[in-house]
Every structure is written in structure tokens, then in C-alpha cells.
Protein backbone atom coordinates (compact mmCIF):
# COMPACT_ATOMS: atom_id res chain seq x y z
CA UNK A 1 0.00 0.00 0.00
CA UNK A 2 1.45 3.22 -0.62
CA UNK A 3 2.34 5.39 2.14
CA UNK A 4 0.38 8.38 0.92
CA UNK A 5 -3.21 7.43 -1.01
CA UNK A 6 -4.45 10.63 -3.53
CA UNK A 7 -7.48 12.66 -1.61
CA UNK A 8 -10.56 10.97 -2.42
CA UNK A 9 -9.39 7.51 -2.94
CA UNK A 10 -11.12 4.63 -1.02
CA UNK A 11 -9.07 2.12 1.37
CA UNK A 12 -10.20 -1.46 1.50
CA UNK A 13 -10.44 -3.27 4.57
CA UNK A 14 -7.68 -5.27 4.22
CA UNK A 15 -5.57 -2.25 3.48
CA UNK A 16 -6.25 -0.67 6.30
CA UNK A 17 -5.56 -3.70 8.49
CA UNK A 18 -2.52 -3.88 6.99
CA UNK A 19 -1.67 -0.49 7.57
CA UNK A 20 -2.93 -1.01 11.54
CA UNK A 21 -0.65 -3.85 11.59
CA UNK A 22 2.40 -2.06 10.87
CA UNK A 23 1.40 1.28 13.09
CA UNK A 24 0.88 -1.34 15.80
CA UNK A 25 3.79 -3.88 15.18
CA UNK A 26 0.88 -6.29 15.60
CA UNK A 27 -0.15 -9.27 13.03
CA UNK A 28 -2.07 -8.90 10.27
CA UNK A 29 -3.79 -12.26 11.50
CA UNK A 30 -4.20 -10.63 15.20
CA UNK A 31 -5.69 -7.42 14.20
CA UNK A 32 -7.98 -8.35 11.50
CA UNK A 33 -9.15 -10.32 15.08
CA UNK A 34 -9.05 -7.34 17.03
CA UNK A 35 -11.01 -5.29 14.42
CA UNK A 36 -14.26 -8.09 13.93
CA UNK A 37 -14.77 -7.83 17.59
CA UNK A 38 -14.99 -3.84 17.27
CA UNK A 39 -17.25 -4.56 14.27
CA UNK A 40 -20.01 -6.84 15.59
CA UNK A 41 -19.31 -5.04 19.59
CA UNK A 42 -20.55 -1.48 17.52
CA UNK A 43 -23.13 -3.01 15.62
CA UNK A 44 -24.86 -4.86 18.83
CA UNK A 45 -24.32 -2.01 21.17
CA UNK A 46 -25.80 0.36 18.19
CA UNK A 47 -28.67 -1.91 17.61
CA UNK A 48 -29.62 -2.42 21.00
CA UNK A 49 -30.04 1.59 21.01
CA UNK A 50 -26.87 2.35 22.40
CA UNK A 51 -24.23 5.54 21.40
CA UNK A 52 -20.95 4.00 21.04
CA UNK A 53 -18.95 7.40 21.50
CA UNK A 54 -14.59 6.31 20.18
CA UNK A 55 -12.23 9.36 20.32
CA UNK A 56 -13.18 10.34 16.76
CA UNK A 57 -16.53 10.53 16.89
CA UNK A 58 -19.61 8.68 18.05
CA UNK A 59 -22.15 5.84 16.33
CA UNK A 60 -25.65 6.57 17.00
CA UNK A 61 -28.68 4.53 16.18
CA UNK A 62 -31.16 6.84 13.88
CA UNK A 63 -35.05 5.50 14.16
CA UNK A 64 -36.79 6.69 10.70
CA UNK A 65 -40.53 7.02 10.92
CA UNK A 66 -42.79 5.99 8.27
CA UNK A 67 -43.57 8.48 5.50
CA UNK A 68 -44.57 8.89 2.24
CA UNK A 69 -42.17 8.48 -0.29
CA UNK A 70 -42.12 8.59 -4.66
CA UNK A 71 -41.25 5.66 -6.89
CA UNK A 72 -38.26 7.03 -8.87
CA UNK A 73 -39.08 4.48 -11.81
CA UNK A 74 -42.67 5.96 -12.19
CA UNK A 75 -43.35 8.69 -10.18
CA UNK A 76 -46.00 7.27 -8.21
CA UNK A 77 -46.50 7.81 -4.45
CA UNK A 78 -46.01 4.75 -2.04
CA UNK A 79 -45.57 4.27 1.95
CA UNK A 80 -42.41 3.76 3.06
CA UNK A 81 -42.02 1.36 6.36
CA UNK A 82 -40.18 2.44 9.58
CA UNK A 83 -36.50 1.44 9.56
CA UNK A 84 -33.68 1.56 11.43
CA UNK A 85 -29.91 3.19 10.66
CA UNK A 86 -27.18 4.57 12.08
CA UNK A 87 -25.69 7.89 11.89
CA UNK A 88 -21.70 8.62 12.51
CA UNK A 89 -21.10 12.49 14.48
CA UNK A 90 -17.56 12.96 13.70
CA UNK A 91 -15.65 14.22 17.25
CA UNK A 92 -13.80 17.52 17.38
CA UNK A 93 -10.39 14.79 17.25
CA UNK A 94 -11.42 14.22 13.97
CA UNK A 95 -12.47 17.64 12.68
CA UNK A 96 -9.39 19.33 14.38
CA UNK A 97 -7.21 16.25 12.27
CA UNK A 98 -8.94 16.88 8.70
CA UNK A 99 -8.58 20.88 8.68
């Protein structure tokens, strides 16, 4: 991977466990561990209704009401069902680091 990626481009996962490895001085093998566990510990805390607040910012569950939406294929109007999602507030860490 190179060490400086143009603005804009996209890191895969397994670049940027790579790249965590060798910050660390950990395994590739150990972190890609490590980083599941975060996953599926964010996603059920999150799910269960939970803000999971890291140094960077903080995963919040969003609830989205029903409402009335428009079929983009025809125009016509149609319900749309409650759902759930998740929205990321980026910390002031992370603001202060991008500008």
C-alpha cells in the first residue's frame, strides 16, 4: 500500500488492516481479530439503542418514521415502512485532524 493514497481515494479493509498492523507492530492475523470484535461489539451495542462514542466521533442509532415516499421508476407515491440506521457524528479529534 502506498504510504500516501491521492485525496478521495477509497481504502479497502484489508488495506487498512494492513496499515494497523504495521502502526501497531501487531499481526495482520491478530488485528484483522481485534477489528471483527470492534465490528459486531458497535453493531450490537448500536442496535440495542446504544451511542458507542470512540475518540473520533460517536455511532448513533437513527429511528426513521414511516412516511410517504415517490417511486423514482414511475413517479407514483407509495408508503415507506419504519426502519432503522445509524448515523456517525464525527468528534472535534477528527475535525481538528482533517482541517
Amino acid at each position: 500500500m502506498p504510504a500516501k493514497l491521492p485525496t478521495g481515494s477509497k481504502i479497502s479493509q484489508s488495506d487498512l488492516y494492513s496499515l494497523i498492523a504495521k502502526n501497531s507492530g501487531q499481526a495482520e492475523t491478530v488485528v484483522a481479530t481485534v477489528m471483527g470484535a470492534f465490528q459486531e461489539s458497535v453493531l450490537e451495542q448500536a442496535s440495542e439503542g446504544h451511542d458507542v462514542a470512540l475518540g473520533i466521533g460517536t455511532f448513533k442509532r437513527a429511528d426513521k418514521g414511516a412516511r410517504d415516499g415517490t417511486n423514482p421508476s414511475n413517479g407514483q407515491k407509495i408508503k415507506i415502512a419504519p426502519s432503522n440506521g445509524v448515523r456517525f457524528k464525527v468528534g472535534a479529534k477528527f475535525k481538528k485532524h482533517l482541517n
